[in-house]
N, C-alpha and C. Protein backbone atom coordinates (compact mmCIF):
# COMPACT_ATOMS: atom_id res chain seq x y z
N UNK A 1 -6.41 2.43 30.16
CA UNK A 1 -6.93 1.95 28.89
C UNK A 1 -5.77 1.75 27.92
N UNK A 2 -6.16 0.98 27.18
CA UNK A 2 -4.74 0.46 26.49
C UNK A 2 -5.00 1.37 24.99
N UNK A 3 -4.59 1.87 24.57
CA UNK A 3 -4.63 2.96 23.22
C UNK A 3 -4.51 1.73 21.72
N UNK A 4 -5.59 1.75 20.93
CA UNK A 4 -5.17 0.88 19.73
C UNK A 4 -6.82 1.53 19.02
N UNK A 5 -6.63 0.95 17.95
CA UNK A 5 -7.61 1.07 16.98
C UNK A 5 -8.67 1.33 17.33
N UNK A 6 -9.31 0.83 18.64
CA UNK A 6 -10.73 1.11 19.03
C UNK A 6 -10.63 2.16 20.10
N UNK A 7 -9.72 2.50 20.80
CA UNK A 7 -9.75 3.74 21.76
C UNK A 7 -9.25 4.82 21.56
N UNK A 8 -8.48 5.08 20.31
CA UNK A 8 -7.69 6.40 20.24
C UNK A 8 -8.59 7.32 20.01
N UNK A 9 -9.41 7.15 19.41
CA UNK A 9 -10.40 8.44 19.31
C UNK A 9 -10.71 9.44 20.37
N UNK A 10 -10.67 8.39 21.52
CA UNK A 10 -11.16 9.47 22.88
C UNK A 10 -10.14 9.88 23.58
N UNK A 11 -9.12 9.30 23.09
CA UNK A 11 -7.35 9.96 24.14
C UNK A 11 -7.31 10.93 23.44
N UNK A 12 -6.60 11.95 24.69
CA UNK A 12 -5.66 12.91 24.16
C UNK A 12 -4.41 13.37 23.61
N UNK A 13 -4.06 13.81 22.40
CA UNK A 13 -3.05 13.52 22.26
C UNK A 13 -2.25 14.91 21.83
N UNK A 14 -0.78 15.54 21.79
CA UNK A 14 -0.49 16.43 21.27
C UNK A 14 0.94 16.48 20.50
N UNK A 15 0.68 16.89 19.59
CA UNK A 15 1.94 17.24 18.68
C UNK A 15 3.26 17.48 19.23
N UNK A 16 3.93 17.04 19.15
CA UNK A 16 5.45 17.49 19.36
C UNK A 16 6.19 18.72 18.02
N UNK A 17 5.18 18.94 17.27
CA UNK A 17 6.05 20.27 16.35
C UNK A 17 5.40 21.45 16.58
N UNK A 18 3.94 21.22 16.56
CA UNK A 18 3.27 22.86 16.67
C UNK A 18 2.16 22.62 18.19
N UNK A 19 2.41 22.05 18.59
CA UNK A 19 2.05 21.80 20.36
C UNK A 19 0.05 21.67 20.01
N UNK A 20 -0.07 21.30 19.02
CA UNK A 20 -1.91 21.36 18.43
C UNK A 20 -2.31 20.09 19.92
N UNK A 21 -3.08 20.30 20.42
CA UNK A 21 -3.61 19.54 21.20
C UNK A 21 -4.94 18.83 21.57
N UNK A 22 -5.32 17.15 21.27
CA UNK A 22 -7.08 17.42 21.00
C UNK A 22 -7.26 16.02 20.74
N UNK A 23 -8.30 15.63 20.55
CA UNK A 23 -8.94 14.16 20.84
C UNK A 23 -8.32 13.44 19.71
N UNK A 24 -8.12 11.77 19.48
CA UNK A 24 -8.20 11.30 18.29
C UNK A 24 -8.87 11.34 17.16
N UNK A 25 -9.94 11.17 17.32
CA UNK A 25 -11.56 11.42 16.74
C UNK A 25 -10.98 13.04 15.77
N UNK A 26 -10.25 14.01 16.15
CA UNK A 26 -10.00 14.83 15.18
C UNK A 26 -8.27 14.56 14.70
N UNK A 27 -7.74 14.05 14.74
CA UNK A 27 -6.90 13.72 13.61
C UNK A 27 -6.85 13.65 12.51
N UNK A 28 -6.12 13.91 11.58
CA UNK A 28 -6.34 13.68 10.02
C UNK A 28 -5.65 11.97 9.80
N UNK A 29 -5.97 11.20 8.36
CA UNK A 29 -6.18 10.24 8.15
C UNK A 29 -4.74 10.82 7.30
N UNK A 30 -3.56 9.95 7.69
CA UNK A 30 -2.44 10.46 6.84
C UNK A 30 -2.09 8.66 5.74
N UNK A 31 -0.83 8.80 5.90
CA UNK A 31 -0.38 6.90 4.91
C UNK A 31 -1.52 6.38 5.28
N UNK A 32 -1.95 5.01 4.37
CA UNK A 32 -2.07 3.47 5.00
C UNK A 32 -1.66 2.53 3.94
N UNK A 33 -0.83 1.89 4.66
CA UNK A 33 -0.02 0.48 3.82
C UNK A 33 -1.09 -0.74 4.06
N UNK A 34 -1.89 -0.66 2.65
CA UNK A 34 -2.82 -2.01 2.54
C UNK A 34 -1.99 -3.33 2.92
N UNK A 35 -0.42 -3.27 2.71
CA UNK A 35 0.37 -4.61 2.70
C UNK A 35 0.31 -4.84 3.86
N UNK A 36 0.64 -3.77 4.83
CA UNK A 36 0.74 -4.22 6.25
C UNK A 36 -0.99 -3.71 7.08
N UNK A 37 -1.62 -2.83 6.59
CA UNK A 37 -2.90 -2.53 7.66
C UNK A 37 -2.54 -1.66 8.80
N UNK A 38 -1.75 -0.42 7.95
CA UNK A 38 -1.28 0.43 8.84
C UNK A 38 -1.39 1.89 8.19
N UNK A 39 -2.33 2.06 9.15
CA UNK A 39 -3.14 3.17 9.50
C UNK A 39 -1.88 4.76 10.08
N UNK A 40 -1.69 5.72 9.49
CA UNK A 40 -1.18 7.35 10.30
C UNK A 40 -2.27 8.01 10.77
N UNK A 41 -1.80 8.16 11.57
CA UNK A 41 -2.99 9.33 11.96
C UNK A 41 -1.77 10.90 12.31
N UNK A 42 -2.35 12.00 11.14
CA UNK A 42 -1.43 13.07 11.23
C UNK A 42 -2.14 14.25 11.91
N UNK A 43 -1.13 15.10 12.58
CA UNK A 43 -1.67 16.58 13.49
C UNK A 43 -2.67 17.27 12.33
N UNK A 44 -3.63 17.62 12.09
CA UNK A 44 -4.71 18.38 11.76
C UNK A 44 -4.35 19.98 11.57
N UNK A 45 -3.10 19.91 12.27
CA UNK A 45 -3.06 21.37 12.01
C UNK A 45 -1.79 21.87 11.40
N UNK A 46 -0.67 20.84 11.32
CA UNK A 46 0.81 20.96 10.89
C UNK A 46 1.08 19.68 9.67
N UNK A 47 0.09 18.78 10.05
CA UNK A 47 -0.13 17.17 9.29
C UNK A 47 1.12 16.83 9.50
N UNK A 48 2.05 16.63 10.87
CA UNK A 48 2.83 15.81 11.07
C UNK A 48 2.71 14.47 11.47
N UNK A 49 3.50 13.17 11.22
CA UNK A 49 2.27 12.16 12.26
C UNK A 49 2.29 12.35 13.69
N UNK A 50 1.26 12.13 14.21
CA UNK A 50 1.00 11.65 15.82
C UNK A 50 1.12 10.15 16.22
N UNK A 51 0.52 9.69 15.76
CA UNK A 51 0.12 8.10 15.85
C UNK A 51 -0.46 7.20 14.78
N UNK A 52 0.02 5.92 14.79
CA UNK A 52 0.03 4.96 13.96
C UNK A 52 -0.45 4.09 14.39
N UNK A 53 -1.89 2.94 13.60
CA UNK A 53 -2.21 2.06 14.37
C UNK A 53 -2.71 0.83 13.37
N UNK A 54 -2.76 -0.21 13.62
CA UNK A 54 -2.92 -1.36 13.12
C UNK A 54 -4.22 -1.79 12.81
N UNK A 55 -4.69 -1.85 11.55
CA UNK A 55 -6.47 -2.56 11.65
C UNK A 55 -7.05 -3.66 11.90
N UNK A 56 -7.66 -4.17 12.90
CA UNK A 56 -7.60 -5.28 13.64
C UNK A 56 -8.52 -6.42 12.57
N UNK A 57 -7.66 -7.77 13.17
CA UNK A 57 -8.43 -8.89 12.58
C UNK A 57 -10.13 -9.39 12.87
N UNK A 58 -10.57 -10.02 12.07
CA UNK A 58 -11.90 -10.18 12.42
C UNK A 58 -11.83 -10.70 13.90
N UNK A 59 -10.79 -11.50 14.29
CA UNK A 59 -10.72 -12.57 15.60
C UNK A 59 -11.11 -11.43 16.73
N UNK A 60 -9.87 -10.12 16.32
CA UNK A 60 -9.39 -9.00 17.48
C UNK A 60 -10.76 -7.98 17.31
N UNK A 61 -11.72 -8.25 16.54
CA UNK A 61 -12.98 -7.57 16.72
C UNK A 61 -14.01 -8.15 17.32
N UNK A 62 -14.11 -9.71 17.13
CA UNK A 62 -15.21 -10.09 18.14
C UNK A 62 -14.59 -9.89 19.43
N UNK A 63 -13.16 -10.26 19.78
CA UNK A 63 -12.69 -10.43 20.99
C UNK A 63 -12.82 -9.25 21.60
N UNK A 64 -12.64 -8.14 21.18
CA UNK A 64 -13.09 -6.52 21.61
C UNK A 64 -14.33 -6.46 22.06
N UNK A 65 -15.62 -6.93 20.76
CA UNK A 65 -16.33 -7.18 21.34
C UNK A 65 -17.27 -7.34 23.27
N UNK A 66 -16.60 -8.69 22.89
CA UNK A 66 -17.13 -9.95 23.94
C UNK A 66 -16.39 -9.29 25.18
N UNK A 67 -15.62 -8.83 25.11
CA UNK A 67 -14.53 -8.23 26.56
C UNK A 67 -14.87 -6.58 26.95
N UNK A 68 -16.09 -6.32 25.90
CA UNK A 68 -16.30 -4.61 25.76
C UNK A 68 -17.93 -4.64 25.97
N UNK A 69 -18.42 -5.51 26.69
CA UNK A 69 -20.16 -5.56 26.25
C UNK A 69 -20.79 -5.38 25.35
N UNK A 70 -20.15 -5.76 23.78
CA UNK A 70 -20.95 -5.76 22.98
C UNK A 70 -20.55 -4.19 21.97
N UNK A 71 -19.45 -3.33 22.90
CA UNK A 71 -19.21 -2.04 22.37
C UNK A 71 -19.62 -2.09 21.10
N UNK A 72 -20.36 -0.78 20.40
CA UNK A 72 -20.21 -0.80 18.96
C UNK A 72 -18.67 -0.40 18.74
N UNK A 73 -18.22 -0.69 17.52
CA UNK A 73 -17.03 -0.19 16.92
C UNK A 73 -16.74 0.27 15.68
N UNK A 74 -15.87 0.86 15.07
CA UNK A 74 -16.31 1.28 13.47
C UNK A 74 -15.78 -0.07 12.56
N UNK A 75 -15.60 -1.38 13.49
CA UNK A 75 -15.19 -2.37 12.36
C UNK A 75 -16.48 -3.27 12.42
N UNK A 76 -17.36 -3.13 13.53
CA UNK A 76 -18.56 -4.05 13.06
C UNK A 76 -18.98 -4.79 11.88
N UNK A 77 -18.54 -3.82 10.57
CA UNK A 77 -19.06 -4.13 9.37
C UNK A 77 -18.21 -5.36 8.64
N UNK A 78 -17.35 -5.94 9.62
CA UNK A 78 -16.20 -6.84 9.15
C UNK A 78 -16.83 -8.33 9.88
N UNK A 79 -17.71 -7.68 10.94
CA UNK A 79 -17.94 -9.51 11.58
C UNK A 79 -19.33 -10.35 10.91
């Protein structure tokens, strides 16, 4: 699975400072640069970042979509 805006929630991921280890879906919501549409996602338990991800275009949400059966996603509210 390719890790981006619509799948990180369910990967696992773990800290490299305090070894916290655990789904995306519990990450804390750290920066986001409205200029660029970039999203931190920080450790929950040290708030270092983990991962950083990009908020997809309306195009890269139907196309998720149509290639995902219709997946719901939390950007639905954009198409």
């Amino acid at each position: 699975m390719k890790l981006n805006c619509f799948t990180y929630k369910k990967e696992t991921f773990t800290c490299k400072y305090c070894n916290w280890t655990g789904k995306g879906d519990e990450l804390s919501f750290g920066k986001f640069s409205e200029k660029f549409s970039l999203v931190d996602e920080n450790c929950p338990k040290c708030f270092e970042l983990i991962y950083s991800w990009i908020a997809p275009t309306r195009e890269e949400i139907k196309e998720w979509k149509v290639n995902n059966n219709n997946k719901p996603t939390d950007w639905d509210n954009l198409i």
